[in-house]
Protein backbone atom coordinates (compact mmCIF):
# COMPACT_ATOMS: atom_id res chain seq x y z
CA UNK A 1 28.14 25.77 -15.05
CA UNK A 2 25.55 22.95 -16.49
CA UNK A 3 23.22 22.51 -13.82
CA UNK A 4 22.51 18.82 -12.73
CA UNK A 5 19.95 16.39 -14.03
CA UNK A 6 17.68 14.40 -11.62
CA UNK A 7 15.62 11.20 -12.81
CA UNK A 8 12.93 10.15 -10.83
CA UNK A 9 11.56 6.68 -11.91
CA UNK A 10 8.21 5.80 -11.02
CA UNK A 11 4.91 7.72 -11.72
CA UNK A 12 2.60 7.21 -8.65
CA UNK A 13 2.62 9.35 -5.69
CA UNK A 14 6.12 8.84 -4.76
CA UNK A 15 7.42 10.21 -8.18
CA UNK A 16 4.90 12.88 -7.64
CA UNK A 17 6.25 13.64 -4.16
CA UNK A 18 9.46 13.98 -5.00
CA UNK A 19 9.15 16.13 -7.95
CA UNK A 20 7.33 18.70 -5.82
CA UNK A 21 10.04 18.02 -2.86
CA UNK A 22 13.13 19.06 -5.49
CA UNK A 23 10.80 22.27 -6.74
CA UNK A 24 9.89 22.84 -3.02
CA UNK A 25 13.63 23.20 -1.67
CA UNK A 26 14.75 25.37 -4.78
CA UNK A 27 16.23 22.44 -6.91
CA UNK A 28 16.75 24.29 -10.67
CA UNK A 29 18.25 21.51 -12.12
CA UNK A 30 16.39 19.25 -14.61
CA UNK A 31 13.67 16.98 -14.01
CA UNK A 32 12.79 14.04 -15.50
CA UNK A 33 9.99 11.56 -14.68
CA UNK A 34 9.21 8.55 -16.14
CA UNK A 35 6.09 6.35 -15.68
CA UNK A 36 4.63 3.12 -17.04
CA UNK A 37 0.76 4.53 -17.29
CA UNK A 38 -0.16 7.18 -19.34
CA UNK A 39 -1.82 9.26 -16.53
CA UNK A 40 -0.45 11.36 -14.67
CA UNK A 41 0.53 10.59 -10.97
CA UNK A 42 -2.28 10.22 -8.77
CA UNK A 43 -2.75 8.40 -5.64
CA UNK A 44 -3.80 4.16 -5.54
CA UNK A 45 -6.11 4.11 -2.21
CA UNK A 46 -9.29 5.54 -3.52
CA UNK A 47 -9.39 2.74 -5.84
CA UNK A 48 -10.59 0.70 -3.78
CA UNK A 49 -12.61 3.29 -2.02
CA UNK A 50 -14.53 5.60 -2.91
CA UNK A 51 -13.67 5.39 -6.59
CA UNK A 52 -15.52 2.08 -6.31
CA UNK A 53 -18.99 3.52 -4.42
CA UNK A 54 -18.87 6.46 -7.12
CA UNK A 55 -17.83 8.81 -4.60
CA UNK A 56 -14.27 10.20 -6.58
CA UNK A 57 -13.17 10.86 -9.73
CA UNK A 58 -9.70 9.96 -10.89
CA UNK A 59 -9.02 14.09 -11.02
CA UNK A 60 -10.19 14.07 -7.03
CA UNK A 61 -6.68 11.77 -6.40
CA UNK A 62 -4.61 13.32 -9.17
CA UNK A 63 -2.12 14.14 -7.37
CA UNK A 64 -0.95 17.77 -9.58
CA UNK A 65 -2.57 18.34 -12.30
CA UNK A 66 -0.67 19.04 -16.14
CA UNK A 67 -0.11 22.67 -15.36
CA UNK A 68 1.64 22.38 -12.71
CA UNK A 69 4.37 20.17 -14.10
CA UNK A 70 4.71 22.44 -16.85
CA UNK A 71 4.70 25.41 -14.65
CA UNK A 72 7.66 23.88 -12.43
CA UNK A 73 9.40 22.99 -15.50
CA UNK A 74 8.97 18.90 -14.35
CA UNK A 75 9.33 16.51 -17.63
CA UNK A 76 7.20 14.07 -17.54
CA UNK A 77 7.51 10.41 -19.67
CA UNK A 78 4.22 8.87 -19.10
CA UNK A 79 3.75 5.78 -20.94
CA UNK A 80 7.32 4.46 -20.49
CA UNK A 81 9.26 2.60 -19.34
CA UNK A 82 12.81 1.79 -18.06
CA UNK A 83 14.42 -1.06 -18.97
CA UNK A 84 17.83 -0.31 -17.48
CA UNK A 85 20.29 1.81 -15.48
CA UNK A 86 23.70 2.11 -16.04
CA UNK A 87 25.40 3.07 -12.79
CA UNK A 88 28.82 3.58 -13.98
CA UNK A 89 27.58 6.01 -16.73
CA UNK A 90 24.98 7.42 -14.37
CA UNK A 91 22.50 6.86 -17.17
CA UNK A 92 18.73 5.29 -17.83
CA UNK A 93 17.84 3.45 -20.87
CA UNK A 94 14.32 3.29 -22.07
CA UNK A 95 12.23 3.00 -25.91
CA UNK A 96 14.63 0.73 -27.07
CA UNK A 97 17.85 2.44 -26.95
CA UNK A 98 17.59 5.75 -26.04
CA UNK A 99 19.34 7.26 -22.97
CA UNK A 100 18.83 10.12 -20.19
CA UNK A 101 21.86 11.57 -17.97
CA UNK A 102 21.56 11.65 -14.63
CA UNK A 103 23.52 12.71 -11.86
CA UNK A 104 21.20 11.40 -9.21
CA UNK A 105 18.08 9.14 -9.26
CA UNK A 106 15.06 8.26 -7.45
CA UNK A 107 13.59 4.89 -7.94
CA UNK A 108 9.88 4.69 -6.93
CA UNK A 109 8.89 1.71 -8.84
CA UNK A 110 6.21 0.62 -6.91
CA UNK A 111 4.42 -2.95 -6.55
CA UNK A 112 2.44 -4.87 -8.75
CA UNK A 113 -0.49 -7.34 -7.44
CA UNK A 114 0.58 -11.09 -7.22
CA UNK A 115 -1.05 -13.47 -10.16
CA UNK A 116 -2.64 -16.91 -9.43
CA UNK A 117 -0.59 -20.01 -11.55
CA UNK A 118 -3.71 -21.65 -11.99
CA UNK A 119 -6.12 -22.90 -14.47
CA UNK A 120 -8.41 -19.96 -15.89
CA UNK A 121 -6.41 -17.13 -14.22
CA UNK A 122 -5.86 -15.49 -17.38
CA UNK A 123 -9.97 -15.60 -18.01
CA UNK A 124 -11.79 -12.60 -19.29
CA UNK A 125 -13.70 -11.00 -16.02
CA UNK A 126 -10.77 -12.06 -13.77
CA UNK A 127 -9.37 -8.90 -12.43
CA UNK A 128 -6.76 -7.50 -10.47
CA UNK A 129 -6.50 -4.10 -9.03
CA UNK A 130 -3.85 -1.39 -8.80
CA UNK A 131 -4.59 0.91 -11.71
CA UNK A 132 -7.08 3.43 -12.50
CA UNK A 133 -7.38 0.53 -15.62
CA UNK A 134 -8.06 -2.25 -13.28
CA UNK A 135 -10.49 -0.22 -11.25
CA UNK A 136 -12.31 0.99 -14.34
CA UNK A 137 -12.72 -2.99 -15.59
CA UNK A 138 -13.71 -3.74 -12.01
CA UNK A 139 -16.00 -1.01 -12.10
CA UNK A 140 -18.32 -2.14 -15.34
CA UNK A 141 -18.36 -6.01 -13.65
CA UNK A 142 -19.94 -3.99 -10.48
CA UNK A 143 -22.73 -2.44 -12.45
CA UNK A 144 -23.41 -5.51 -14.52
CA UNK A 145 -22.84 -8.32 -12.49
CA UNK A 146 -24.99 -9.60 -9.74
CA UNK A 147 -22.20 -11.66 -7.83
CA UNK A 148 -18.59 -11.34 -7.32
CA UNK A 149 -15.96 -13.83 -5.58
CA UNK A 150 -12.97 -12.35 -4.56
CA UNK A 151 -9.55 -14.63 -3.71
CA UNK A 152 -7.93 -13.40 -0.40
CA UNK A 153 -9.08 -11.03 2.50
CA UNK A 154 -7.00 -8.73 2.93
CA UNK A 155 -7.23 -5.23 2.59
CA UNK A 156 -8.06 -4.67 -1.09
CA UNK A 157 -9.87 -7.77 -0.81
CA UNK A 158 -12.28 -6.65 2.32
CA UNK A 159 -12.74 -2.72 0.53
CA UNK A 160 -13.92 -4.29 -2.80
CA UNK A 161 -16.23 -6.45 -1.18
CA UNK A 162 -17.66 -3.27 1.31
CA UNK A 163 -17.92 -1.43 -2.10
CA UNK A 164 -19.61 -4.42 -3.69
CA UNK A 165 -22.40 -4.94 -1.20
CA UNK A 166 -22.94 -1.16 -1.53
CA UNK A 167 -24.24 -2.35 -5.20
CA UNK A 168 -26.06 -5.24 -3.48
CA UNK A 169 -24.14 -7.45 -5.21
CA UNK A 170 -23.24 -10.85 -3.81
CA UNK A 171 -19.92 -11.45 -2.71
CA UNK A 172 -17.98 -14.90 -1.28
CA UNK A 173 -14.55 -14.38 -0.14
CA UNK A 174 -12.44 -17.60 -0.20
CA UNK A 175 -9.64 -16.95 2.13
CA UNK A 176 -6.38 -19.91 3.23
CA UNK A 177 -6.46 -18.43 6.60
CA UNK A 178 -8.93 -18.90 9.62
CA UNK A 179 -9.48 -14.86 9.67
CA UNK A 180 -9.20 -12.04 7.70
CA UNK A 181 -5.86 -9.77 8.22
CA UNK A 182 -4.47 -12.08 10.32
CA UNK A 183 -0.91 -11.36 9.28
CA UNK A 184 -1.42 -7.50 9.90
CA UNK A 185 -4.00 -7.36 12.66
CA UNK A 186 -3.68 -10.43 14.95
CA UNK A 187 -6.81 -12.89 15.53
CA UNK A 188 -8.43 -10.19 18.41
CA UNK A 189 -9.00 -7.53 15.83
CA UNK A 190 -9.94 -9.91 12.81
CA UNK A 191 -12.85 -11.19 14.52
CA UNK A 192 -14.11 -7.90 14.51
CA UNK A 193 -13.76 -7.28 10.78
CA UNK A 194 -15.24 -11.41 10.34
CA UNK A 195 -18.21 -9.38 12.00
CA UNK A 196 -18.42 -6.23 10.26
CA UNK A 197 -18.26 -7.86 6.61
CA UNK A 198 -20.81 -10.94 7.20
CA UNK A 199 -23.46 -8.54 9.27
CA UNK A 200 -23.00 -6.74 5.84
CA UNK A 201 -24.00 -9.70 4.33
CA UNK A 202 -20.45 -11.23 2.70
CA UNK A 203 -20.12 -14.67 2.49
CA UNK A 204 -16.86 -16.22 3.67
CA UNK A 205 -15.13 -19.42 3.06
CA UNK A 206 -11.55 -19.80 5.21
CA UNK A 207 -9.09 -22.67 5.30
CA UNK A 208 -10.07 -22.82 1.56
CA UNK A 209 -7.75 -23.24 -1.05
CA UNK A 210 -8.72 -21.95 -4.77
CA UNK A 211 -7.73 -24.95 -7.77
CA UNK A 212 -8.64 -23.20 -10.40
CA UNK A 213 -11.51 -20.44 -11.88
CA UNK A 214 -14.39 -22.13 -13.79
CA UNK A 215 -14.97 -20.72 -16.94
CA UNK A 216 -17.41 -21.21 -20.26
CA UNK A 217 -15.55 -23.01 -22.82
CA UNK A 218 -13.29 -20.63 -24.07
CA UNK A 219 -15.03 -18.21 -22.40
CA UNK A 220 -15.25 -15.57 -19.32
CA UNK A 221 -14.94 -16.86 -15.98
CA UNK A 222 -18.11 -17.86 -14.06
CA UNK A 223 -16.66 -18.57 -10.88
CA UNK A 224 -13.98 -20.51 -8.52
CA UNK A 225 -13.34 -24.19 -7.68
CA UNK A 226 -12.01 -25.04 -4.52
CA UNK A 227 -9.86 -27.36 -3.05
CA UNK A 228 -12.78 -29.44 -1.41
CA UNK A 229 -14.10 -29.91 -4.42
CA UNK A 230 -17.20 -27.31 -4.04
CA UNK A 231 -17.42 -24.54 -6.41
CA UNK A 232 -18.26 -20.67 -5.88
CA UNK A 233 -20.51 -19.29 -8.77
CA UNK A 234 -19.50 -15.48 -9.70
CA UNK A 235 -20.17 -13.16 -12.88
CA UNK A 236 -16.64 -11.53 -11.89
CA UNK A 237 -13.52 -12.68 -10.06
CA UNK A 238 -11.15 -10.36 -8.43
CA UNK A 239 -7.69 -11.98 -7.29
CA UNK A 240 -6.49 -9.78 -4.29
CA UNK A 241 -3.55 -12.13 -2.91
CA UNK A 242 -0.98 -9.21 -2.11
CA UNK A 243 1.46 -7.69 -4.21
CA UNK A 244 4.97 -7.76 -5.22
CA UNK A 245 7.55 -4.99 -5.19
CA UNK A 246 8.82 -4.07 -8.45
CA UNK A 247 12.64 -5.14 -7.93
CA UNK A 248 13.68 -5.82 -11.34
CA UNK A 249 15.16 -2.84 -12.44
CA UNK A 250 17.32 -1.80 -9.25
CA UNK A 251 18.30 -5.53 -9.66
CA UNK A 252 19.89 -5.26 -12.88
CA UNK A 253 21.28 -2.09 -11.99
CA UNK A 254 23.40 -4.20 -9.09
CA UNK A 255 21.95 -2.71 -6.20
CA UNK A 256 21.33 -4.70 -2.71
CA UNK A 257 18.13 -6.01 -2.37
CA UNK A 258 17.18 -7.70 1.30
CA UNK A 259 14.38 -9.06 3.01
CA UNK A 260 12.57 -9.29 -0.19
CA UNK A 261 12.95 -4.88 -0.63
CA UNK A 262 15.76 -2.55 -1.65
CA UNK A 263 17.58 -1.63 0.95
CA UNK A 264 18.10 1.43 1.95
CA UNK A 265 19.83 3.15 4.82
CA UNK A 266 17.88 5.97 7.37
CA UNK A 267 18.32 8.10 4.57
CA UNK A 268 16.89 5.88 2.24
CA UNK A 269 20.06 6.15 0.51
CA UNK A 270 20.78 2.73 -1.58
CA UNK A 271 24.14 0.98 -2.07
CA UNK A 272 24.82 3.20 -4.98
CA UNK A 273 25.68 6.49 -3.49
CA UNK A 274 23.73 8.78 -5.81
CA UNK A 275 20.44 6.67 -5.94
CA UNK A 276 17.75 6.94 -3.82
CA UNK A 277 14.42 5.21 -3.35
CA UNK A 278 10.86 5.82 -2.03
CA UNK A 279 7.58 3.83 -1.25
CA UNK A 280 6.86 0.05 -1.75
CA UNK A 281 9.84 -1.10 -3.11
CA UNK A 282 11.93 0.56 0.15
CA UNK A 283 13.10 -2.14 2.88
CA UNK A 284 14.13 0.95 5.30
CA UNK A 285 16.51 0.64 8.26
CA UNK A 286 14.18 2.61 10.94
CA UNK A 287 15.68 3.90 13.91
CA UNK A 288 13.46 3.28 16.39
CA UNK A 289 12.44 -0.29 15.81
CA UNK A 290 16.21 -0.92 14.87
CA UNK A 291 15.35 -3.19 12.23
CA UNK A 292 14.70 -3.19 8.18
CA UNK A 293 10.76 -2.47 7.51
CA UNK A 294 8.95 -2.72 3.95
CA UNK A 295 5.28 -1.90 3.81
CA UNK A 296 3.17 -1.32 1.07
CA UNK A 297 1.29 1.78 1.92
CA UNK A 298 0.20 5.49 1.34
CA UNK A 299 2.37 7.22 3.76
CA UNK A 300 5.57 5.58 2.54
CA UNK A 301 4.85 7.20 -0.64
CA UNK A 302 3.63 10.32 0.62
CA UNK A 303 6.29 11.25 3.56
CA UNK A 304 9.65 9.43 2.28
CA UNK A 305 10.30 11.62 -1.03
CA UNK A 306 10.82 14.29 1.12
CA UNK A 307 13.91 12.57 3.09
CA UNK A 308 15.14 10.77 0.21
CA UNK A 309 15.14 14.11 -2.01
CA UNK A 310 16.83 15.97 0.56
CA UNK A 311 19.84 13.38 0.22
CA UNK A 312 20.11 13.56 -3.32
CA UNK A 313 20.64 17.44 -3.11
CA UNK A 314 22.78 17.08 -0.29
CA UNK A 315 21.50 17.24 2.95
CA UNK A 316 20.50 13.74 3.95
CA UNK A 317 18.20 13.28 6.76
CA UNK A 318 16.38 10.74 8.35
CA UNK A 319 13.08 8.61 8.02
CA UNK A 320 12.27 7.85 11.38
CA UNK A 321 7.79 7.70 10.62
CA UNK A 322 5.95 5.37 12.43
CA UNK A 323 4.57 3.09 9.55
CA UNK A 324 1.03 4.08 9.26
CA UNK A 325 -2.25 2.74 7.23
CA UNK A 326 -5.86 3.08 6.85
CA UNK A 327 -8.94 1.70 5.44
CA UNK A 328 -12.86 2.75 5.13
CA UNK A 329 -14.92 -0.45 5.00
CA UNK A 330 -18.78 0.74 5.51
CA UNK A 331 -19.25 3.05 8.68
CA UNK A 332 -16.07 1.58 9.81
CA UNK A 333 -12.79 3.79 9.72
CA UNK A 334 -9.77 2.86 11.04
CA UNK A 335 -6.18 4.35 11.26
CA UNK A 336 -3.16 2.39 12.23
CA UNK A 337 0.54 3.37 13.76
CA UNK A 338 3.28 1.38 14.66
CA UNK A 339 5.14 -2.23 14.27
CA UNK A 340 3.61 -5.48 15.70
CA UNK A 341 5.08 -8.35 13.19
CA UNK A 342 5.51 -9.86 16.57
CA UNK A 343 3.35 -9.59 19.97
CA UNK A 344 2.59 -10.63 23.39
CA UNK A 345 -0.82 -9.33 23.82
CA UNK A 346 -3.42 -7.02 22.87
CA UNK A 347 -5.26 -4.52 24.85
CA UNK A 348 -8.56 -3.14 23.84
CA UNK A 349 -10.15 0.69 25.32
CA UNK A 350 -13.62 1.47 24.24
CA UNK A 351 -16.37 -0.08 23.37
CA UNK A 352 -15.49 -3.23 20.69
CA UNK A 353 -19.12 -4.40 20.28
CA UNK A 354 -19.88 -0.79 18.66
CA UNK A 355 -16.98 -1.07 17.05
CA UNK A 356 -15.55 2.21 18.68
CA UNK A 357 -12.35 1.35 20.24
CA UNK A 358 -8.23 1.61 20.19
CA UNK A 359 -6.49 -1.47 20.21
CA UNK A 360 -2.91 -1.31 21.56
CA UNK A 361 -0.13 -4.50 20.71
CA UNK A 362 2.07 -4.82 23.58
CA UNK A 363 5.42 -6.63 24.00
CA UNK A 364 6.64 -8.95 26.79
CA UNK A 365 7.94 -5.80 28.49
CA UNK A 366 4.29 -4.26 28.18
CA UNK A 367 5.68 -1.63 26.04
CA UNK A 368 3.30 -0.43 23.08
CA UNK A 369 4.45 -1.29 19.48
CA UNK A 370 1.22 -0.36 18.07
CA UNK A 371 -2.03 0.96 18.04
CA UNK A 372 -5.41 1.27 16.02
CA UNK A 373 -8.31 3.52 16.28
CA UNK A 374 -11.57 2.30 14.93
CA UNK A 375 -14.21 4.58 14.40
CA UNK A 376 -12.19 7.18 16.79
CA UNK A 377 -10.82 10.42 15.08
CA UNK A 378 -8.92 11.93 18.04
CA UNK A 379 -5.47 10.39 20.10
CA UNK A 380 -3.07 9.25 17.15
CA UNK A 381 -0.54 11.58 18.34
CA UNK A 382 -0.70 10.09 21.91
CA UNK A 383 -0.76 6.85 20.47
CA UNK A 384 2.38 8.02 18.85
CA UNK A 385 4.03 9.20 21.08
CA UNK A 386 3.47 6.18 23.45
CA UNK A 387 5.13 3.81 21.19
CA UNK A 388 7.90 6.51 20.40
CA UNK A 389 8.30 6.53 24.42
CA UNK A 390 9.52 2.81 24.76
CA UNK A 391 8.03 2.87 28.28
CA UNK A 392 6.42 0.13 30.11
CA UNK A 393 2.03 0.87 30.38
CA UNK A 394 0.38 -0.50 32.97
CA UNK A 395 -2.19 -2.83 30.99
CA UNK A 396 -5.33 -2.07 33.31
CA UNK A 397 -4.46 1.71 32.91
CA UNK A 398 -4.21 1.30 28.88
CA UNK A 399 -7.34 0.20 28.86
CA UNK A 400 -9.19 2.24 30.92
CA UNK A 401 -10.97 5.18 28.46
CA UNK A 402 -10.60 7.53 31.53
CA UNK A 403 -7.03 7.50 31.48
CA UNK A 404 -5.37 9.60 29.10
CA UNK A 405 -2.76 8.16 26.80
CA UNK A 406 -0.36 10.78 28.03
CA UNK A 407 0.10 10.08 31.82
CA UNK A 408 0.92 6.55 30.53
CA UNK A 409 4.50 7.74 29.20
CA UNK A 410 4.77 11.19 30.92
């Protein structure tokens, strides 16, 4: 009896993830992966991190290293890409013709950062960053430059520019908003990172709007003009506007695509029965929050191969994980859990001047939807399991340190 063929497209952590997943539940069926960089799968955070401050090496966040995909009999295509999948013959096409069977597929294609339409963009020592090649390029401006102005605060944005001041280099972030992470944190908790980066010495301009990056004729880019008129002088630019899930090839293939994701059911199954899907690209149904939820983080890639592998062989289960995310900016560390796209308020326990506090979002039914420790490393199950509860808190209880979380939804 052949044995069957699994394709896993996509070689970042997901890809990774789900190789080991397959090899993990006693898949011994063929597998293929394919990925558009030539190293092998490793994981995107500490780019922005520590590989930045000097602190990791790209082997510290590979995520197996050769042997071990030889050793579990994993094929790997680095360097290469997809171009298309053909459903009906349950094939992939890639290097300009050639073809690989499968008989079922996981697409973990990832996101790419968004590009600025505007003059100069294209400028030598304008960089973006999601690659150990990016990081690398961004890297050698660190060491050489002496300033740095960085387009959007988010959170690639607000690490680069902690890891740049580390180098005492000057940094200006130009920002559309009033506040930093205003779309994922609210105003209450972006005043506190406002704080943290300009006591660090980071210049910030908001309600600004970017025209266009000033460069020497025909040369590298020397810095940003703004809306207003005014100009930001910089030896490097970095452009950290978001990113954009990389659609494209489960769009040719046919296969639904909502809310600006592929969608995918509990079981991060996709419209096509035997393809499955894992990490940014994934616009998951979740159980609890009974809605369709992309994000663009670590523990997507990390926890979902698991699910979505155990559907492919058979047994499909269920991804019901609190979306989760962190960051290390300075001594600040900060881990959040949960869904607040929308909120009623925000209740704060600890100390917020020391920046040692959990910040809970509430709903109009004072039930939790979220919560975020900062410089805390204890009470993210509770925190958990108070949003998992659906219960009504009392607010002046939340926020009382001597309460524990757990009498609040006992």
């Amino acid at each position: 009896m052949t044995k069957p063929s699994f394709v896993i497209i996509g070689g970042g952590l997901a890809g990774a993830k789900a190789a080991e997943a397959l090899r993990d539940n006693d898949f011994d069926g063929s597998i293929i992966l394919f990925g558009t960089e030539s190293a092998l799968p490793y994981e995107r955070p500490p780019l922005s991190k520590d590989y930045l401050l000097g602190k990791a090496t790209p082997s510290d966040f590979t995520v197996q290293d050769a042997d071990w995909y030889r050793e579990h009999d994993v094929e790997l295509r680095l360097g290469t890409e997809v171009s298309t999948i053909d459903t009906a013959a349950h094939a992939v096409a890639f290097d300009q013709g050639r073809h690989e069977h499968y008989d079922k597929l996981l697409l973990a294609t990832g996101s790419r950062p968004r590009r600025l339409d505007i003059p100069g963009a294209d400028a030598d020592g304008v960089h973006l960053l999601r690659t150990i090649a990016d990081a690398d390029a961004l890297l050698s401006a660190l060491e050489h430059g002496q300033r740095l102005a960085i387009v959007g605060a988010g959170w690639i944005g607000l690490e680069v520019a902690a890891a740049a001041r580390s180098r005492d280099i000057a940094v200006t972030v130009v920002e559309s908003a009033d506040l930093p992470l205003l779309k994922a944190l609210g105003r209450e908790n972006a005043e506190v990172f406002t704080g943290l980066h300009t006591g660090h010495g980071v210049e910030f301009k908001f309600g600004a709007t970017v025209e266009g990056i000033t460069t020497t004729a025909g040369g590298p880019a020397t810095g940003l003009r703004l809306g207003d008129g005014s100009t930001v002088p910089a030896d490097a630019v970095l452009i950290a506007v978001g990113a954009e899930p990389n659609l494209g090839l489960a769009e040719r293939a046919g296969l639904d695509i909502v809310d600006g994701g592929l969608a995918v059911d509990a079981s991060l199954k996709t419209s096509d029965d035997d393809i499955f899907a894992a990490g940014d690209i994934v616009a998951a149904q979740h159980p609890l929050f009974g809605t369709r939820i992309r994000t663009e983080h670590w523990a997507n890639a990390q926890k979902q191969p698991t699910v979505a592998v155990a559907g492919m062989m058979g047994n499909p289960g269920v991804y019901d994980e609190l979306p989760y995310f962190y960051t290390d900016q300075y001594d600040l560390g900060m881990e959040y859990v949960g869904h607040a796209p929308e909120y009623d308020a925000v209740v704060f326990r600890g100390d917020v001047g020391k920046r040692e506090y959990t910040s809970f979002w509430l709903d109009k039914k004072d039930r939790v939807l979220a919560g975020m420790n900062v410089n805390i490393w204890e009470g993210l199950d509770d925190i958990k399991a108070v949003i998992r509860s659906g219960k009504k808190v009392d607010r002046e209880r939340l926020a009382d340190p001597k309460t524990p979380l757990a009498e609040l939804f006992s």
